[in-house]
Each structure stands twice: as structure tokens, then as C-alpha cells.
N, C-alpha and C. Protein backbone atom coordinates (compact mmCIF):
# COMPACT_ATOMS: atom_id res chain seq x y z
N UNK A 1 -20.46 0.77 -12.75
CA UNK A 1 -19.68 1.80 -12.07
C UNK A 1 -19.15 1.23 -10.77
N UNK A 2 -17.67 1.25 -10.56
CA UNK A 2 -17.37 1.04 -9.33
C UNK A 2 -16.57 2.05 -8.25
N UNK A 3 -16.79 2.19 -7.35
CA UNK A 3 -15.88 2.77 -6.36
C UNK A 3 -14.73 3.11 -6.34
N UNK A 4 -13.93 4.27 -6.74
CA UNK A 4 -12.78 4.76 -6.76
C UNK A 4 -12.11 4.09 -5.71
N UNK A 5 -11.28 3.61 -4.95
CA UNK A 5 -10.09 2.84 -3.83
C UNK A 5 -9.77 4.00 -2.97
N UNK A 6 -10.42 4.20 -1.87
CA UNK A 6 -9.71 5.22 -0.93
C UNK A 6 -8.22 4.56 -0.72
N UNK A 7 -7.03 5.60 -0.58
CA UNK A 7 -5.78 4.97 0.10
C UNK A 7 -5.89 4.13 0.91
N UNK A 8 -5.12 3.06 1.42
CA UNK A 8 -4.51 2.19 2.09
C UNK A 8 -3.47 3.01 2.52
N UNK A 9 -3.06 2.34 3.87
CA UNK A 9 -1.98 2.48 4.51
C UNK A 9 -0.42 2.09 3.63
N UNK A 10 0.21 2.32 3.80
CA UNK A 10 1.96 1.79 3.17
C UNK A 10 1.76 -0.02 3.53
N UNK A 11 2.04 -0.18 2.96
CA UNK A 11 2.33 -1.67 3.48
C UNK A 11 1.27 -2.65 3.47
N UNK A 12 0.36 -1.96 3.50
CA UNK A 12 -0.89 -3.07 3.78
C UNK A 12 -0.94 -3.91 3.86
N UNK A 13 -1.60 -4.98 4.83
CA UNK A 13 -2.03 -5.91 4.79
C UNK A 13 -2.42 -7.03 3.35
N UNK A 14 -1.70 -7.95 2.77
CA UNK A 14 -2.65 -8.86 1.59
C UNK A 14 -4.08 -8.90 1.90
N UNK A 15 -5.18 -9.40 3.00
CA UNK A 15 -6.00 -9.39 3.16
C UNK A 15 -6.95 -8.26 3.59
N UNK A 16 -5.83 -7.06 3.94
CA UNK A 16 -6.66 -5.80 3.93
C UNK A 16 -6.66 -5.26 2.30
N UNK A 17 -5.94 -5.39 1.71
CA UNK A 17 -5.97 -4.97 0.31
C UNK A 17 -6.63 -5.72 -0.39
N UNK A 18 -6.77 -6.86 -0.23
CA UNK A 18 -8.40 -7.76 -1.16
C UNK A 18 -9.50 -7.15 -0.61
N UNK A 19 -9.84 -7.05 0.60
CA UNK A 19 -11.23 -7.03 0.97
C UNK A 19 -11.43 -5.67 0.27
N UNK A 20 -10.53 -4.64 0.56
CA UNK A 20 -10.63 -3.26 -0.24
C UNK A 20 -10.94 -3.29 -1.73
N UNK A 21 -10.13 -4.10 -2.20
CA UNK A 21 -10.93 -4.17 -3.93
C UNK A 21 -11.42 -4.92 -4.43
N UNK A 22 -12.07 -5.72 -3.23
CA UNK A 22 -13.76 -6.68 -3.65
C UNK A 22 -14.27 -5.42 -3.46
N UNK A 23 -14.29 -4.32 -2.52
CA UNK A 23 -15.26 -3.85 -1.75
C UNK A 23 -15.61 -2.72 -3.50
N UNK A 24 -14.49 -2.32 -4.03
CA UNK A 24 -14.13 -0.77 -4.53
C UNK A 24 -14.74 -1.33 -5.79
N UNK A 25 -14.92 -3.14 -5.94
CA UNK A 25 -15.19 -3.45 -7.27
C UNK A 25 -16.60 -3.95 -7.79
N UNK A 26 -17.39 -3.34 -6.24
CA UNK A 26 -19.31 -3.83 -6.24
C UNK A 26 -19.95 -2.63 -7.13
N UNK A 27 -20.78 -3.34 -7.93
CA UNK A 27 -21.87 -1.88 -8.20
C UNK A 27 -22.33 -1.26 -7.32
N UNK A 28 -22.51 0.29 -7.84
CA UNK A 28 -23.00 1.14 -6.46
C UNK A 28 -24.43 1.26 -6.99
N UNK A 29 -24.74 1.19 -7.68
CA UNK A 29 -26.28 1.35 -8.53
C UNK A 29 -26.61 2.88 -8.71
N UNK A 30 -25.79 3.71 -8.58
CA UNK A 30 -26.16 5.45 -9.05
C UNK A 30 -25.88 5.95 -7.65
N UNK A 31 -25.15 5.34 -6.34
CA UNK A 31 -25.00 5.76 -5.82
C UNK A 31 -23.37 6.09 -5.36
N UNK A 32 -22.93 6.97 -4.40
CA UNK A 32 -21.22 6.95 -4.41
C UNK A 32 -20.81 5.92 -3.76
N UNK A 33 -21.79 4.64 -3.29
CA UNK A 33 -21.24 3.64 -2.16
C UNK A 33 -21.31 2.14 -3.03
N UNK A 34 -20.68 1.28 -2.84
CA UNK A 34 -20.95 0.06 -3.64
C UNK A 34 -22.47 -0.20 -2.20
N UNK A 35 -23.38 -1.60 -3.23
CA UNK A 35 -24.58 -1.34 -2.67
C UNK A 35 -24.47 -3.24 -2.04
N UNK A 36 -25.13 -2.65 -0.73
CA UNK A 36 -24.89 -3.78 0.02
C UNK A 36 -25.54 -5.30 -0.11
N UNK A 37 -26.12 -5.08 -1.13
CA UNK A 37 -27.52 -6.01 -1.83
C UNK A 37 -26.43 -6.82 -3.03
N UNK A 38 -25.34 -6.37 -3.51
CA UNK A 38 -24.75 -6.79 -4.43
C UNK A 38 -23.25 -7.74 -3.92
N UNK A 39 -23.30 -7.30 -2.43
CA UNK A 39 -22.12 -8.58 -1.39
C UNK A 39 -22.45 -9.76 -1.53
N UNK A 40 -21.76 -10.54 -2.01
CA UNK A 40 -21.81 -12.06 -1.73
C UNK A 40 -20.82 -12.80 -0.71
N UNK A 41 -21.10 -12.70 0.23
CA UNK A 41 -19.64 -13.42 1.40
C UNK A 41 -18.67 -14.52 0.71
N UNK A 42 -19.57 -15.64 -0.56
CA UNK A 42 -19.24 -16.19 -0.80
C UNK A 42 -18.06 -16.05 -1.80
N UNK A 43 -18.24 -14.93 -2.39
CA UNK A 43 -16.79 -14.30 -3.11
C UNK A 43 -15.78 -14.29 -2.55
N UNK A 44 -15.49 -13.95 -1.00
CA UNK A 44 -14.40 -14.14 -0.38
C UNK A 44 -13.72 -15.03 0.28
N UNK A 45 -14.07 -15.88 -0.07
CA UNK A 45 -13.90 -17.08 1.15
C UNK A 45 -13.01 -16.77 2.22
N UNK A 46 -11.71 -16.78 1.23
CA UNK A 46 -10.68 -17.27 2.09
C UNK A 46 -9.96 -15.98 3.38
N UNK A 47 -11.10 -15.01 3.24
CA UNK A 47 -11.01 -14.08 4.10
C UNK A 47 -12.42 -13.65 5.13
N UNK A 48 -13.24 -14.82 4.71
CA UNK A 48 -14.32 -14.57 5.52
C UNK A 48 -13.58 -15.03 7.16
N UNK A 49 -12.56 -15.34 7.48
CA UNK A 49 -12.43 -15.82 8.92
C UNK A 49 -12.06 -14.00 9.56
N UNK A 50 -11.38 -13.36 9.07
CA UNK A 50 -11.01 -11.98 9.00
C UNK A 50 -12.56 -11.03 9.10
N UNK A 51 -13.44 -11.38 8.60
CA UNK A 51 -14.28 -10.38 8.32
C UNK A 51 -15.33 -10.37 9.36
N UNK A 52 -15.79 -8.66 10.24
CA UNK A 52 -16.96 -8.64 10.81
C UNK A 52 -17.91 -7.87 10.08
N UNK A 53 -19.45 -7.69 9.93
CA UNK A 53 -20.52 -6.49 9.73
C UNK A 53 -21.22 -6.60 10.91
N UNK A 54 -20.89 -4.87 10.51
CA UNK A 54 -21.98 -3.98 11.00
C UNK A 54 -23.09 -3.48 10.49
N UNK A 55 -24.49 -3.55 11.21
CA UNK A 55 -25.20 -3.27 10.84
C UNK A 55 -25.70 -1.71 11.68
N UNK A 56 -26.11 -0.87 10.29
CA UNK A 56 -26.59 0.23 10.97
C UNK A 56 -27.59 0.68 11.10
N UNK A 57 -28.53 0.79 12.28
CA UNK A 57 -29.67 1.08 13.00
C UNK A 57 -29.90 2.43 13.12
N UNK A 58 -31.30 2.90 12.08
CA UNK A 58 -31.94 4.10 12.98
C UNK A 58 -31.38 5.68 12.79
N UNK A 59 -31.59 6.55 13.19
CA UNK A 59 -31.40 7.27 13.26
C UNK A 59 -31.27 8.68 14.18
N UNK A 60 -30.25 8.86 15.51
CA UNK A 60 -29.36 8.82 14.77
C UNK A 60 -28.92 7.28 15.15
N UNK A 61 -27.75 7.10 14.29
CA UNK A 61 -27.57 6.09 13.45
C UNK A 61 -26.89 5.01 15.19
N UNK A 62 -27.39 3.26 15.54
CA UNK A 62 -26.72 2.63 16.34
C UNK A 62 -26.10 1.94 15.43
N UNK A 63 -25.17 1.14 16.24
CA UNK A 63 -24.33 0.16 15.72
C UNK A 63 -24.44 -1.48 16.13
N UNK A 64 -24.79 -2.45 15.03
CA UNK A 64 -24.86 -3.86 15.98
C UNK A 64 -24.46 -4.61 15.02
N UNK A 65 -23.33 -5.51 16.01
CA UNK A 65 -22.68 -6.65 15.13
C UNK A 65 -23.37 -7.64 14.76
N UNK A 66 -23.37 -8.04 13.07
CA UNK A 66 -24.37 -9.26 12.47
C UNK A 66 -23.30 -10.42 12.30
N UNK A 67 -22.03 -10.49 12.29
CA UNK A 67 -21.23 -11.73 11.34
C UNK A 67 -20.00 -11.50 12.49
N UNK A 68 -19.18 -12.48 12.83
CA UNK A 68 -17.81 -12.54 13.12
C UNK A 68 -17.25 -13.38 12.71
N UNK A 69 -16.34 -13.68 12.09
CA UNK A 69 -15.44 -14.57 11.29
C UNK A 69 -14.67 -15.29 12.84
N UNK A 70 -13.88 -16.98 12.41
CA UNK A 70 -13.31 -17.38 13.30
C UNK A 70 -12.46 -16.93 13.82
N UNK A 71 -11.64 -15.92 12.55
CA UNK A 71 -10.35 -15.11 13.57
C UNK A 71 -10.52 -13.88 14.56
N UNK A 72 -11.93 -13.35 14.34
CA UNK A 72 -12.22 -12.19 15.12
C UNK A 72 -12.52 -12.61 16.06
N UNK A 73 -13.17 -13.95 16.57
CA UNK A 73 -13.61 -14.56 17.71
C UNK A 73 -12.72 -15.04 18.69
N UNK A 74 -11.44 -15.54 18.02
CA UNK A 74 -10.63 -15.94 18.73
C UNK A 74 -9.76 -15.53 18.83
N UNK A 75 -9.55 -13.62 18.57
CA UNK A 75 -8.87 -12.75 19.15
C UNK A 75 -9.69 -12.16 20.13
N UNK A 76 -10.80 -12.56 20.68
CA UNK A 76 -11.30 -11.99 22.29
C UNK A 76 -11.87 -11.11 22.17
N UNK A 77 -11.98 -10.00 21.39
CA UNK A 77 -12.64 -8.79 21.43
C UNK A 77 -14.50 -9.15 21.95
N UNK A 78 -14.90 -8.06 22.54
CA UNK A 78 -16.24 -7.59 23.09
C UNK A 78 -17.25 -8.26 22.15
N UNK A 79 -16.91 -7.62 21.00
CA UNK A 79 -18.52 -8.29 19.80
C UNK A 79 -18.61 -9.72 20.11
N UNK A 80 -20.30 -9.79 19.57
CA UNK A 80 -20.83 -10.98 19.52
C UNK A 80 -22.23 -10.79 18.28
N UNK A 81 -22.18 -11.43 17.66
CA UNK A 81 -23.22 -10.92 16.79
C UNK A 81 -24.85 -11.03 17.45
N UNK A 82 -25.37 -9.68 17.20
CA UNK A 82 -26.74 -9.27 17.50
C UNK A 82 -26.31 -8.37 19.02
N UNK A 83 -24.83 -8.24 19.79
CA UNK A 83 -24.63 -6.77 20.63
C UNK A 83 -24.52 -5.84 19.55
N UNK A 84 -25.07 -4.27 20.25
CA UNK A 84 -24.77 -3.18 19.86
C UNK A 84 -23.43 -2.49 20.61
N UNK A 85 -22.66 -2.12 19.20
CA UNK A 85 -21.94 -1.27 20.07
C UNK A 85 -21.99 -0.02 21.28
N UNK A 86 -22.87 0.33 21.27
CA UNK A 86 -22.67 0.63 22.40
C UNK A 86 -23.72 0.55 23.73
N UNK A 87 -24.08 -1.00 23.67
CA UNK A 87 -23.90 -2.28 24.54
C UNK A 87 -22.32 -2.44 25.28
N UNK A 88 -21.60 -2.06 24.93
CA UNK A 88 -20.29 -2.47 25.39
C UNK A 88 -19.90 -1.93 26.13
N UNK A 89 -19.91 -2.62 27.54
CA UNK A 89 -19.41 -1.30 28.90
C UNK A 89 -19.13 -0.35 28.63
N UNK A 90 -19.18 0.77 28.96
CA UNK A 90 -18.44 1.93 28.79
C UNK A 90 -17.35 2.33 28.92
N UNK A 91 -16.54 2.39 28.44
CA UNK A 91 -15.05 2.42 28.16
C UNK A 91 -14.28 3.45 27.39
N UNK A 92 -13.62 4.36 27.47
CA UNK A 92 -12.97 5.01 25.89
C UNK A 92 -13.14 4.52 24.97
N UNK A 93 -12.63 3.69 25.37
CA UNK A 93 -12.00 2.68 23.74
C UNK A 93 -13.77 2.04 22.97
N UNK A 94 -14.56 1.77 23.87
CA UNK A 94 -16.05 1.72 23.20
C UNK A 94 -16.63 2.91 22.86
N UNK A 95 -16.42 3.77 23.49
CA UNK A 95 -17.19 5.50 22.93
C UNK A 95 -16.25 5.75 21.57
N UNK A 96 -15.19 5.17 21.20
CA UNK A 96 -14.01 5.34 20.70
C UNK A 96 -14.61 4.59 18.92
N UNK A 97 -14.90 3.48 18.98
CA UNK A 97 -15.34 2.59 18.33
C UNK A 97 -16.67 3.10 17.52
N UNK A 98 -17.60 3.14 18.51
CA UNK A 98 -18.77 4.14 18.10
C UNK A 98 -19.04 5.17 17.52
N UNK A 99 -18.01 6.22 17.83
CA UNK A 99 -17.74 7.83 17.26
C UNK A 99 -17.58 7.27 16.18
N UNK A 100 -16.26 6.43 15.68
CA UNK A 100 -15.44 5.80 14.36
C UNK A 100 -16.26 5.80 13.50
N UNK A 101 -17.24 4.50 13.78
CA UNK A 101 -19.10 4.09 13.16
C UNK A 101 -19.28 4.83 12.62
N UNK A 102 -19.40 6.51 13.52
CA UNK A 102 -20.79 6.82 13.13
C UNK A 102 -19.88 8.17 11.92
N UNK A 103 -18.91 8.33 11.89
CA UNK A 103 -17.91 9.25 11.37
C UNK A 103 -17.66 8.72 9.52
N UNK A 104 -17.63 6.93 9.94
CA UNK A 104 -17.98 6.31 8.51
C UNK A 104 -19.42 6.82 8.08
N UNK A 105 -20.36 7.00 8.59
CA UNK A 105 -21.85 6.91 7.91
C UNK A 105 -21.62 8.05 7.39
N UNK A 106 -21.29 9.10 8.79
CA UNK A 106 -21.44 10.23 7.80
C UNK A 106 -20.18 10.89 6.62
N UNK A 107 -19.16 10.12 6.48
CA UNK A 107 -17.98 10.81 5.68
C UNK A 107 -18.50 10.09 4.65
N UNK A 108 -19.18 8.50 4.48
CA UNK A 108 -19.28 7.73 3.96
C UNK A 108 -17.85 7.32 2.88
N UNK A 109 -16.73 7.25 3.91
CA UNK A 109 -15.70 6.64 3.40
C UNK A 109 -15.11 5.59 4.37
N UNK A 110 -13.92 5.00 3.81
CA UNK A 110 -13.72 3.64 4.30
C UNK A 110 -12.48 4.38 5.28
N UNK A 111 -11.88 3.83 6.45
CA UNK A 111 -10.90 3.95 7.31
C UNK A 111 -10.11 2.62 7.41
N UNK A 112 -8.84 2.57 7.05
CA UNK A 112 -7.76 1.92 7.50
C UNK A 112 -7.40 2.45 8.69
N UNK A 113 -6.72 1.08 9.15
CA UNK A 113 -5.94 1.42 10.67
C UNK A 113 -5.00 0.42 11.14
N UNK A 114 -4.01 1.04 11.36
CA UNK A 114 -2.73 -0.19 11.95
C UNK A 114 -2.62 0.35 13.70
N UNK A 115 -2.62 -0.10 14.29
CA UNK A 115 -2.15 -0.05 16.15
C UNK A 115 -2.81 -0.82 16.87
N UNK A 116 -2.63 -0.61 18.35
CA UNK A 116 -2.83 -1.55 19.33
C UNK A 116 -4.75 -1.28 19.29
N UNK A 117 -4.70 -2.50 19.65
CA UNK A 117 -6.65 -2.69 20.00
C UNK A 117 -7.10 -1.26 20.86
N UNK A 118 -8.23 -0.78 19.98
CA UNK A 118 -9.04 0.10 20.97
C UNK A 118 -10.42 -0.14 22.26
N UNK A 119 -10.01 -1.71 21.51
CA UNK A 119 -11.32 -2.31 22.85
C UNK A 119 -10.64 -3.88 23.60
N UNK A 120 -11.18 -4.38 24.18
CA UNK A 120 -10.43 -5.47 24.60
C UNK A 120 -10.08 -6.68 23.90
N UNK A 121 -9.35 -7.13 24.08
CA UNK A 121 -8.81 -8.49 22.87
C UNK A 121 -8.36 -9.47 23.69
N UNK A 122 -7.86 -10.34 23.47
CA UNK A 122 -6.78 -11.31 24.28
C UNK A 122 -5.98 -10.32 24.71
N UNK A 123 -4.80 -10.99 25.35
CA UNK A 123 -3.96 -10.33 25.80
C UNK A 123 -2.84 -10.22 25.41
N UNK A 124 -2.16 -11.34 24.53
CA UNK A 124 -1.40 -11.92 23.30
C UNK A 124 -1.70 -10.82 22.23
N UNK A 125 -2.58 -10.29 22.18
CA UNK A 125 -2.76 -9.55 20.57
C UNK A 125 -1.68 -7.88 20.64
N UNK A 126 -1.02 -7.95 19.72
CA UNK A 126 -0.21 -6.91 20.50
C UNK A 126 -0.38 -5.63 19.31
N UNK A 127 -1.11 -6.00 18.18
CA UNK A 127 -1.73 -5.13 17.20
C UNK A 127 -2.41 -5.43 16.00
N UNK A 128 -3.59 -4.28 15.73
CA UNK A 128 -4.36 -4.65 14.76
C UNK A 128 -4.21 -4.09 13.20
N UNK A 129 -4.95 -4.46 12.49
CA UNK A 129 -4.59 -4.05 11.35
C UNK A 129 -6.09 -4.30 10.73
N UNK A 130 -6.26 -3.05 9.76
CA UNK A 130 -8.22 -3.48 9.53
C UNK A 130 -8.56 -2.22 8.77
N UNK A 131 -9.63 -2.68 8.29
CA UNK A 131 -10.46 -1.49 7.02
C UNK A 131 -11.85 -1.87 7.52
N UNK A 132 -12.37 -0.86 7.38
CA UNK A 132 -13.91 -0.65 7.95
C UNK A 132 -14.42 0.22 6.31
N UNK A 133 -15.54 -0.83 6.13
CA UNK A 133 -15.77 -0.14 4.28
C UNK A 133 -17.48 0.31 4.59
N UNK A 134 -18.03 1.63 3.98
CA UNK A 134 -19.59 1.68 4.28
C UNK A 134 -20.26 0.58 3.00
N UNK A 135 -21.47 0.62 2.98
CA UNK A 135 -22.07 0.21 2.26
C UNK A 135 -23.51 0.65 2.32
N UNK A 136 -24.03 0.60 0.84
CA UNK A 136 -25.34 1.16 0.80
C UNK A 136 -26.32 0.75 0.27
N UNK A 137 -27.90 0.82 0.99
CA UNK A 137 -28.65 0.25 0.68
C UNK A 137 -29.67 0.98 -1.16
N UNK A 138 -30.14 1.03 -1.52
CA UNK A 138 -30.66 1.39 -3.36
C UNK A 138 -31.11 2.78 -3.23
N UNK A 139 -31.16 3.52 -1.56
CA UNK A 139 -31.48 4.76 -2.05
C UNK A 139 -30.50 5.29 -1.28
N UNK A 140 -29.70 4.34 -1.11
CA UNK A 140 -28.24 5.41 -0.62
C UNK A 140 -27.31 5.89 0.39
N UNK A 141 -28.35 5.20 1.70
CA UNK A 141 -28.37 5.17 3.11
C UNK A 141 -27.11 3.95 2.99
N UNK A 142 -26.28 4.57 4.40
CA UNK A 142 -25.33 3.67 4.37
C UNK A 142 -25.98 2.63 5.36
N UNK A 143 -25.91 1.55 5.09
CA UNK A 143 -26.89 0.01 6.26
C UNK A 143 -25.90 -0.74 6.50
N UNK A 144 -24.61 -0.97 5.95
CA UNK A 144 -23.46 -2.00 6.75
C UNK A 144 -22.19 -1.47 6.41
N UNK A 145 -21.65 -1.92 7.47
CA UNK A 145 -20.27 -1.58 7.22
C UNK A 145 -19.40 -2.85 7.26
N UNK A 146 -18.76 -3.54 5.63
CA UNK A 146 -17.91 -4.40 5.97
C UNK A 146 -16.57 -4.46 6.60
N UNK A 147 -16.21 -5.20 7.46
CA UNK A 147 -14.80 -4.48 8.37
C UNK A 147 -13.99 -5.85 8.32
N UNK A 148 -12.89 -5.55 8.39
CA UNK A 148 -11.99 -6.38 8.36
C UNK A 148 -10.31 -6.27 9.32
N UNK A 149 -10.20 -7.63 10.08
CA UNK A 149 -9.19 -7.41 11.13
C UNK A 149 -8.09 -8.49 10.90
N UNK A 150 -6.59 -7.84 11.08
CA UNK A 150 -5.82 -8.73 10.42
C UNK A 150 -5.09 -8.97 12.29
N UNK A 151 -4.85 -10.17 12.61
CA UNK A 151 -4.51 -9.58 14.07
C UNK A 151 -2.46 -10.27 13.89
N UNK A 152 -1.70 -9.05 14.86
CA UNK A 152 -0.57 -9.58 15.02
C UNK A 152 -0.26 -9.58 16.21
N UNK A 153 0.15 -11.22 16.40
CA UNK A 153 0.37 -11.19 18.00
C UNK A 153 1.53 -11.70 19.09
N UNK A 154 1.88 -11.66 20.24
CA UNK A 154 2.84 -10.83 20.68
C UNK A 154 4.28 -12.06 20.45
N UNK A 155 3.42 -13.48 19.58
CA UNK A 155 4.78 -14.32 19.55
C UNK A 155 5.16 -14.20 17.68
N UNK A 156 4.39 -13.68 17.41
CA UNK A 156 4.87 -13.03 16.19
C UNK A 156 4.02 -13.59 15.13
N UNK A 157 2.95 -14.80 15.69
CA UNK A 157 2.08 -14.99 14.17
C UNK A 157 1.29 -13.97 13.50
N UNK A 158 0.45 -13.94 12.52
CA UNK A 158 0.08 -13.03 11.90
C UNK A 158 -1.10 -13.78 11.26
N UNK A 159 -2.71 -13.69 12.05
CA UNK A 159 -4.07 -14.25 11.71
C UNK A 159 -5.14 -13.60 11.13
């Protein structure tokens, strides 16, 4: 059994639309979430530079980054793997991030998003593009969220 494909945005991203139907194409094991025990990073390669997880803590539920790919690193943003989000100064745009989190656990659906960064980035980055997918552990609890960031920036490449 796999995961019905929540919509995508118009246009999508190539690499937001793979990671979406690796994600839509994991067993969920009897549950409505593909199960996070059944990810292999190694399936994706060529988009692991794109890809961060989140891991979700506790209840109610924190947020802390485990993985950043080379392109998320060297678009500047706040994460570092093993901060919690909200570790991250306090900011809108971090209370912003967090709410998002915790809105996936509980809708337990995936969010696309195209616009400008909601937390800090370089300064070059002039917009993002990204899917945030839940995932679940064998009794159902959502425990990571795979996310993915396509960055476009302000001289026009696209990483």
C-alpha cells in the first residue's frame, strides 16, 4: 500500500516532484503515513544534496534537525544538525517554521511551498521552493519529517 500524492504546486520543481513520489511510493505498513523505517537515503542520491530531516521529539511534539544536504548548507539557513528548532533565536520567521512542524504532525500531511525564505539564508537566495513530507514510525506516530529545498538565487541559478 502506498500513499495517495498530496497536490504539488503548478510547476513544480523536478526535484520537488521526485522526492514527493519516492516519498508517496514507501510502504506505510497499515498506517496512512509511508513508515520511516522503510527510507533508504540511498535511493535518492542525486537529491540527497537538496534534502533536510526532521526529527520529532516528545510530546508536545519539538523539532530537531538530524541530516542537511550540501545545498541546504550552503544556502546559509539557521539549521545545523542536532539544533532544535526552536533553538533558533526568536524570530517570526522561527515561531513561523515551528507552528509549520507541528501543523504537519498533526494534519499528518505533506506542505509544498514556493516564496522568499522564512528564516535566514544567504543573502543571494531570493526564493525557495520545498516539500516537507511526515513520516511514521510502526504504530503510527509521525517521528520525521523528510523536507526538501530547491533554492533560486538572485543571479538566476537554480540549486
Amino acid at each position: 500500500m502506498s500513499v495517495c500524492p498530496e497536490p504539488l504546486g503548478p510547476h513544480a520543481h523536478e526535484k520537488v516532484e521526485a522526492v514527493h513520489a519516492h516519498w508517496a511510493s514507501l510502504p506505510t505498513g497499515g498506517t496512512d503515513l509511508p513508515l520511516w523505517s522503510a527510507f533508504d537515503p540511498a535511493s535518492i542520491p542525486r537529491l540527497l544534496a537538496n534534502v533536510f530531516l526532521i526529527a520529532v521529539e516528545g510530546e508536545p511534539p519539538r523539532f530537531r534537525f538530524r541530516l542537511l544536504g550540501e545545498t541546504i548548507r550552503a544556502a546559509g539557513g539557521p539549521g545545523r544538525p542536532g539544533l532544535r528548532v526552536d533553538e533558533i533565536p526568536r524570530t517570526g520567521t522561527a515561531a513561523y517554521l515551528n507552528d509549520q512542524l507541528a501543523d504537519i504532525v498533526r494534519w499528518r500531511k505533506p506542505v509544498w511551498y514556493k516564496g522568499p525564505p522564512t528564516l535566514r539564508h544567504h543573502r543571494d537566495v531570493a526564493l525557495l521552493e520545498g516539500v516537507m513530507l511526515p513520516m511514521a514510525a510502526d504504530d503510527g506516530r509521525v517521528t520525521r519529517i523528510l523536507c526538501l529545498t530547491v533554492y533560486h538565487w538572485l543571479d538566476g541559478r537554480v540549486t
